[in-house]
N, C-alpha and C. Protein backbone atom coordinates (compact mmCIF):
# COMPACT_ATOMS: atom_id res chain seq x y z
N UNK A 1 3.08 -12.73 -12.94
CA UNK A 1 3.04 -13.21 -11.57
C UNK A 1 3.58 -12.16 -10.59
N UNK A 2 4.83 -11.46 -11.24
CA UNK A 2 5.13 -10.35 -10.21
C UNK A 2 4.17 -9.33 -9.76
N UNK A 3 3.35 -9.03 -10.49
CA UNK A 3 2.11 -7.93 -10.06
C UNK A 3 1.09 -8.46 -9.10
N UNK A 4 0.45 -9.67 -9.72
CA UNK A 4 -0.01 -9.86 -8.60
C UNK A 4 0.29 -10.36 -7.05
N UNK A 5 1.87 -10.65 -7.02
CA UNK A 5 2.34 -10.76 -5.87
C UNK A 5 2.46 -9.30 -5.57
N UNK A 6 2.54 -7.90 -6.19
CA UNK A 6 2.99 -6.78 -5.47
C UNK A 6 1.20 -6.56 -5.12
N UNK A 7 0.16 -6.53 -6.07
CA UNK A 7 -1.34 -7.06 -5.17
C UNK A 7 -1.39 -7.13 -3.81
N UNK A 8 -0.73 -8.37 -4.25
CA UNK A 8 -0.95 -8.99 -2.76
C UNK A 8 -0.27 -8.06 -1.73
N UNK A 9 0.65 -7.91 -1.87
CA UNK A 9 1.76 -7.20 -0.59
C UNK A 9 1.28 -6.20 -0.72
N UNK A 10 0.66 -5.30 -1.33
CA UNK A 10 0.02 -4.20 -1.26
C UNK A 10 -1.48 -4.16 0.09
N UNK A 11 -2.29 -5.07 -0.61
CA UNK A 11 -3.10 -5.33 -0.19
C UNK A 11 -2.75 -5.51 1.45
N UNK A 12 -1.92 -6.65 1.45
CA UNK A 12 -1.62 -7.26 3.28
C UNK A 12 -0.98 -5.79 3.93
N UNK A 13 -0.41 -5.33 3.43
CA UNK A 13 0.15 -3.62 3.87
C UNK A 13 -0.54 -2.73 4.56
N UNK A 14 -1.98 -2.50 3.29
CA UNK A 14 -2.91 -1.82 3.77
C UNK A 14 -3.96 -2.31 4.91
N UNK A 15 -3.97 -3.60 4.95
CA UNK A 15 -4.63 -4.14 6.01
C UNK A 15 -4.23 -3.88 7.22
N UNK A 16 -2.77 -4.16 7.02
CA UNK A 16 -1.74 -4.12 8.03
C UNK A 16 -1.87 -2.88 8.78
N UNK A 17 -1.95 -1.56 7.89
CA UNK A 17 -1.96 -0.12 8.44
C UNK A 17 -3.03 0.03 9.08
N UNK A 18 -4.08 -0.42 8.38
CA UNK A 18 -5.66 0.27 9.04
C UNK A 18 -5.64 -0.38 10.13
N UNK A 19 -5.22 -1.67 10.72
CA UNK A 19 -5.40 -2.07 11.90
C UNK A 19 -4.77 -2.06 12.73
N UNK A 20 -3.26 -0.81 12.73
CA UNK A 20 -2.80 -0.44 13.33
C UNK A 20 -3.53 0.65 14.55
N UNK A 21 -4.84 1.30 13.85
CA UNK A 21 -5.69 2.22 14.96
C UNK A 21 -6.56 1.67 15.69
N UNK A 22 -6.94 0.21 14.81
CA UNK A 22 -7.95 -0.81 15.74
C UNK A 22 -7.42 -1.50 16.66
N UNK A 23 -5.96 -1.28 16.57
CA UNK A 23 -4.85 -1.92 17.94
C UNK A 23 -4.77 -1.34 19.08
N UNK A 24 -5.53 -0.19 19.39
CA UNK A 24 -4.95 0.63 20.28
C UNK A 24 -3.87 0.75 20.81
N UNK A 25 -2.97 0.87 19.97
CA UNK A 25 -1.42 0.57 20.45
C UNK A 25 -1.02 -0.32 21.16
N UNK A 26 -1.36 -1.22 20.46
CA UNK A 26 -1.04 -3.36 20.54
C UNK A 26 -1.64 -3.53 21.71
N UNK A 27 -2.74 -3.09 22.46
CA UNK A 27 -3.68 -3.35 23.71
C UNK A 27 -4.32 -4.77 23.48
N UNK A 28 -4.91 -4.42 22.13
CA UNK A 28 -5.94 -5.40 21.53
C UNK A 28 -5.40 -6.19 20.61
N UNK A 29 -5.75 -7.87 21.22
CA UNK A 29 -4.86 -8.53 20.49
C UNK A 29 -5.27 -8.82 19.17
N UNK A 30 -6.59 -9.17 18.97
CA UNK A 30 -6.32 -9.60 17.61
C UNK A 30 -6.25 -8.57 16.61
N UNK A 31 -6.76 -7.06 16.22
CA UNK A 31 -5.98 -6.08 15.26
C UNK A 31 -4.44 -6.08 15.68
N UNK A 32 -3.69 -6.70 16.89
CA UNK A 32 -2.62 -6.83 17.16
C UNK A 32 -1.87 -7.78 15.92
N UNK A 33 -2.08 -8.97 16.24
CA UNK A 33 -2.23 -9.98 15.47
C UNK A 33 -2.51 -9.47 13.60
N UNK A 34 -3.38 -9.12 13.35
CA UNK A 34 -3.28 -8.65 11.98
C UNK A 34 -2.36 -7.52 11.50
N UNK A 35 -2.21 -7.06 12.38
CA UNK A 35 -0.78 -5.96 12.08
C UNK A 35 0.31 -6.99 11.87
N UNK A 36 0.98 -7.46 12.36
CA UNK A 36 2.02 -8.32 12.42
C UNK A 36 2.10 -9.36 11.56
N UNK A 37 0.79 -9.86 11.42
CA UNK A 37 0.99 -11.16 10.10
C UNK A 37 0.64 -10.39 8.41
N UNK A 38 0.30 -9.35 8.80
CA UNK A 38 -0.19 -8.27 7.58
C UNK A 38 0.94 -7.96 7.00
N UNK A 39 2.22 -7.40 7.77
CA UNK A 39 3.33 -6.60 7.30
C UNK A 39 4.30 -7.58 7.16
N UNK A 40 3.94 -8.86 7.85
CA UNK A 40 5.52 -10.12 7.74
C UNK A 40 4.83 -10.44 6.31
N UNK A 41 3.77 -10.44 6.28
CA UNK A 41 2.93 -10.96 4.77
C UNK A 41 3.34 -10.32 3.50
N UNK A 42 3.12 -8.89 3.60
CA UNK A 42 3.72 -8.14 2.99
C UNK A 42 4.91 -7.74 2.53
N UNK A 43 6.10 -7.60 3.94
CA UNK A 43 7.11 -7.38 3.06
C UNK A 43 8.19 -8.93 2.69
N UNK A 44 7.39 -9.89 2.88
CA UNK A 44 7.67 -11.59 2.22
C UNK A 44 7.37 -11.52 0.69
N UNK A 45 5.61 -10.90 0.32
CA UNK A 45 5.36 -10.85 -0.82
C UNK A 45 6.66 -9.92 -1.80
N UNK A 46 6.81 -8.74 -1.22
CA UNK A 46 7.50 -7.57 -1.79
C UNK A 46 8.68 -8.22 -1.97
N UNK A 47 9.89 -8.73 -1.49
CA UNK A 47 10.85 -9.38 -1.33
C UNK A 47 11.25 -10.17 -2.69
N UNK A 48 9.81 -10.70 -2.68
CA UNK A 48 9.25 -12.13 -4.06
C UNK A 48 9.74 -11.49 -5.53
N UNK A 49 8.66 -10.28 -5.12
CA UNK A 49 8.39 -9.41 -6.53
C UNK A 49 9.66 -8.46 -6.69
N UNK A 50 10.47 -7.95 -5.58
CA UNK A 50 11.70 -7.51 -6.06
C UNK A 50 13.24 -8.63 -6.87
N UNK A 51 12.69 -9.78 -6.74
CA UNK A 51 13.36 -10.77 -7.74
C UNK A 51 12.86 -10.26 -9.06
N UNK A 52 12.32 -9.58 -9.55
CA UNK A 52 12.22 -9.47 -10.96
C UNK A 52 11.75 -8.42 -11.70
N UNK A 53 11.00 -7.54 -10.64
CA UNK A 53 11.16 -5.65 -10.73
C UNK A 53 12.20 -4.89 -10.12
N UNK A 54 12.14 -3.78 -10.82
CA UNK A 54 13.07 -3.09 -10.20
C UNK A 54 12.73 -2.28 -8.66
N UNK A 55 13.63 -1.84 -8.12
CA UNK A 55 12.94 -1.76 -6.62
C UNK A 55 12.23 -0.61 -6.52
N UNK A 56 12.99 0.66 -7.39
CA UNK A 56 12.46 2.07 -7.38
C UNK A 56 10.66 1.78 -8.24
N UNK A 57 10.75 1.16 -9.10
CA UNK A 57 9.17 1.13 -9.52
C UNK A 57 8.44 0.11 -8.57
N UNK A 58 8.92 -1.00 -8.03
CA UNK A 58 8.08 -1.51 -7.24
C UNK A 58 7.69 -0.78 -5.93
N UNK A 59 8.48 -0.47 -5.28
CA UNK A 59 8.41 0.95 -4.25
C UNK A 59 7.83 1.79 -4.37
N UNK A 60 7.33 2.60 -5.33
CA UNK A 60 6.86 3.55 -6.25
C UNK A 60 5.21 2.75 -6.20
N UNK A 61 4.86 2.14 -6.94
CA UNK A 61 3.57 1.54 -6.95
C UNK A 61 3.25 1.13 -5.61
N UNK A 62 3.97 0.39 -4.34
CA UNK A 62 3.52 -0.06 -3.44
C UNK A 62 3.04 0.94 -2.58
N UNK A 63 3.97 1.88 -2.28
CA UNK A 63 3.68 3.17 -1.38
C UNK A 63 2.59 3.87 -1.93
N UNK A 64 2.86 4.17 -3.09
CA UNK A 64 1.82 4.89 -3.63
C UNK A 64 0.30 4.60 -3.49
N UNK A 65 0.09 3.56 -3.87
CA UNK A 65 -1.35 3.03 -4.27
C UNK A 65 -1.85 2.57 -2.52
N UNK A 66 -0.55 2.33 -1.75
CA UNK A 66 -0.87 1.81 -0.32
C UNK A 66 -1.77 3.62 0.33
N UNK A 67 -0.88 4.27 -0.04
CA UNK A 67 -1.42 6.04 0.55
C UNK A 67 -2.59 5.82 0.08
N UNK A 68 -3.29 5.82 -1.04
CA UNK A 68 -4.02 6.05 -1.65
C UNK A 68 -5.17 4.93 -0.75
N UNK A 69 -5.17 4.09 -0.66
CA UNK A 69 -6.05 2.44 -0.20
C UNK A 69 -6.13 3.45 1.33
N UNK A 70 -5.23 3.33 1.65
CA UNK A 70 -5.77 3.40 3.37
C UNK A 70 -6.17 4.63 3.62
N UNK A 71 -5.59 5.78 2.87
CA UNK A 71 -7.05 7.00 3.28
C UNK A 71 -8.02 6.83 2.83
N UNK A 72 -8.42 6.17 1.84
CA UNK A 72 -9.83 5.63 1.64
C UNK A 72 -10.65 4.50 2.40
N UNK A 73 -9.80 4.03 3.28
CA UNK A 73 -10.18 2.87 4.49
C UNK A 73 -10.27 4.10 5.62
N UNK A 74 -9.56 4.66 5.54
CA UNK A 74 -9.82 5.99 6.33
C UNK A 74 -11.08 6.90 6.64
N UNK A 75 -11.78 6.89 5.07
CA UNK A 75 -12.63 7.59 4.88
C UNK A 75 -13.70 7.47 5.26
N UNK A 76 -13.65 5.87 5.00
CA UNK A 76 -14.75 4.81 4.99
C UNK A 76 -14.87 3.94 6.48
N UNK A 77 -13.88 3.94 7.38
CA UNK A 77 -14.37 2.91 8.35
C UNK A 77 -13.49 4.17 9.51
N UNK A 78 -12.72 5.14 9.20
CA UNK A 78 -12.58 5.92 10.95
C UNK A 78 -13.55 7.46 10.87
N UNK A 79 -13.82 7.70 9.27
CA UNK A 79 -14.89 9.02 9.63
C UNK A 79 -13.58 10.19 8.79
N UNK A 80 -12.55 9.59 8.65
CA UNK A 80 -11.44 10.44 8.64
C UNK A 80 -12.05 11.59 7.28
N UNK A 81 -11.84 12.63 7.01
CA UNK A 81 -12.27 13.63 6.55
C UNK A 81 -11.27 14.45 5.75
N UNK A 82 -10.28 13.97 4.53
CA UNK A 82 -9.22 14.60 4.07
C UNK A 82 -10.16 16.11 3.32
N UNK A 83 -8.87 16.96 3.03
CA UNK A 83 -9.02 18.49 2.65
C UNK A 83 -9.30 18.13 1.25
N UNK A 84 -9.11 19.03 0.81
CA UNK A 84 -8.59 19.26 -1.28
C UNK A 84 -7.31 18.89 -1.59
N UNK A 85 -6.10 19.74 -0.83
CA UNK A 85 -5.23 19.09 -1.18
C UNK A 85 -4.17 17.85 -0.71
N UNK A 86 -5.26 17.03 0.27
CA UNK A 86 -5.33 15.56 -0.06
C UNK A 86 -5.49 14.39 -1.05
N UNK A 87 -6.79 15.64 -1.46
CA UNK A 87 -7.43 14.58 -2.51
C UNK A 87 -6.17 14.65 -3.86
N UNK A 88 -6.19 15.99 -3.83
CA UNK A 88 -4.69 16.58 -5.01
C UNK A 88 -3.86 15.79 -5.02
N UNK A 89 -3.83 15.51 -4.08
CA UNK A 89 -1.99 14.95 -3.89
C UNK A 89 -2.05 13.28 -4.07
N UNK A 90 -3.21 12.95 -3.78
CA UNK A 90 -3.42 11.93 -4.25
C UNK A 90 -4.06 11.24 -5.52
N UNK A 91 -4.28 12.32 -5.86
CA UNK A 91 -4.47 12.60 -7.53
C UNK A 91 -3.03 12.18 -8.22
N UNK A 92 -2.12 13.18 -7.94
CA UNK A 92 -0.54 13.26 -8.12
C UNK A 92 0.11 11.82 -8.38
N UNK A 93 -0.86 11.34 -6.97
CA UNK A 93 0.34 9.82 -6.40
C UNK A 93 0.07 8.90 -7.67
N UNK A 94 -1.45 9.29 -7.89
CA UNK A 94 -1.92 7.81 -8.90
C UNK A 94 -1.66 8.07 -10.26
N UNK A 95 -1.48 9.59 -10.60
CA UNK A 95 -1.33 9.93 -12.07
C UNK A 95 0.55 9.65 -12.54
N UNK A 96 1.32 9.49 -10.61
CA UNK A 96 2.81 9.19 -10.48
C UNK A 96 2.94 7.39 -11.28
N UNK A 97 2.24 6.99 -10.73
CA UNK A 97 2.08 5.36 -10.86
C UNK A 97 1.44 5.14 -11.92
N UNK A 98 0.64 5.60 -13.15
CA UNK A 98 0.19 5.66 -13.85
C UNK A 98 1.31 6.19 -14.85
N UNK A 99 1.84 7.06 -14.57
CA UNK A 99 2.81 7.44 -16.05
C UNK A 99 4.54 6.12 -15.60
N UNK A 100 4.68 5.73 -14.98
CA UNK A 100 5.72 4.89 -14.20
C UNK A 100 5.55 3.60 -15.28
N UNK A 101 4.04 3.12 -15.08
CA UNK A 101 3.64 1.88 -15.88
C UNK A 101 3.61 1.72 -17.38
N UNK A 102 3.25 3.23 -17.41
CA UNK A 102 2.72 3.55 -19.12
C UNK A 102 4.09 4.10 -19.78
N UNK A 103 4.91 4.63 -18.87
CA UNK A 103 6.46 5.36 -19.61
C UNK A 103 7.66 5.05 -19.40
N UNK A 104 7.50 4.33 -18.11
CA UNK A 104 8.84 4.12 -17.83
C UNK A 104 9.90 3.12 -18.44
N UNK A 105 10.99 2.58 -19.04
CA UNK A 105 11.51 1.71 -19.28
C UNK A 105 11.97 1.06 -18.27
N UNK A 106 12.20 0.86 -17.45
CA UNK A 106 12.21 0.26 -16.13
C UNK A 106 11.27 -0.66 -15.80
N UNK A 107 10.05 0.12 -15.54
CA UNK A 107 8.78 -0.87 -15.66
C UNK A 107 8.77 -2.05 -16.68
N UNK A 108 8.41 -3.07 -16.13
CA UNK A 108 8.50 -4.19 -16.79
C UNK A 108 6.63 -4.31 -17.62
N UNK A 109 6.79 -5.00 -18.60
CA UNK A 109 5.57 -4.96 -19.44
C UNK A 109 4.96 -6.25 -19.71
């Protein structure tokens, strides 16, 4: 249950971010509106799931995989155009969160 609540808060996060540029800096209300119920959404979910993960791996997966989601919302809905070592580094982030799950004792199983 904890994962898919960090899902979720992941998910409402990244929503949360991308419609931070469709806000025009809170001009427009309703990407206004989804910013705000996105991130109260989110860090409610996160809150949940830190009852029973630890915070450095839940932190770790949330940020991570959140970088990863919204430059690809990036890519896909502002035109945004990352380098190589974007893509690298976000290579890094997921192969970070990937050995976290698969090695860490911390990580819960």
């Amino acid at each position: 249950m904890s994962y898919l609540l960090l899902a979720l808060a992941i998910v409402a996060e990244v929503v949360a971010t991308s419609s931070l540029k469709a806000s025009a800096g809170f001009t427009r209300w309703l990407p206004s509106l989804v910013v705000v119920v996105g991130y109260g959404f989110s860090f409610y979910a996160l809150s949940l799931v830190l009852k029973s993960l630890p915070v450095g791996i839940t932190y770790a997966i949330w940020a991570g995989l959140g970088i990863v989601l919204v430059t690809l919302i990036g890519i896909v809905f502002y035109g945004e155009k990352p380098d190589l070592p974007a893509y690298l580094g976000m290579g890094l982030i997921i192969a970070g969160v990937v050995v976290i799950q698969v090695f860490s004792r911390l990580s819960s199983h």
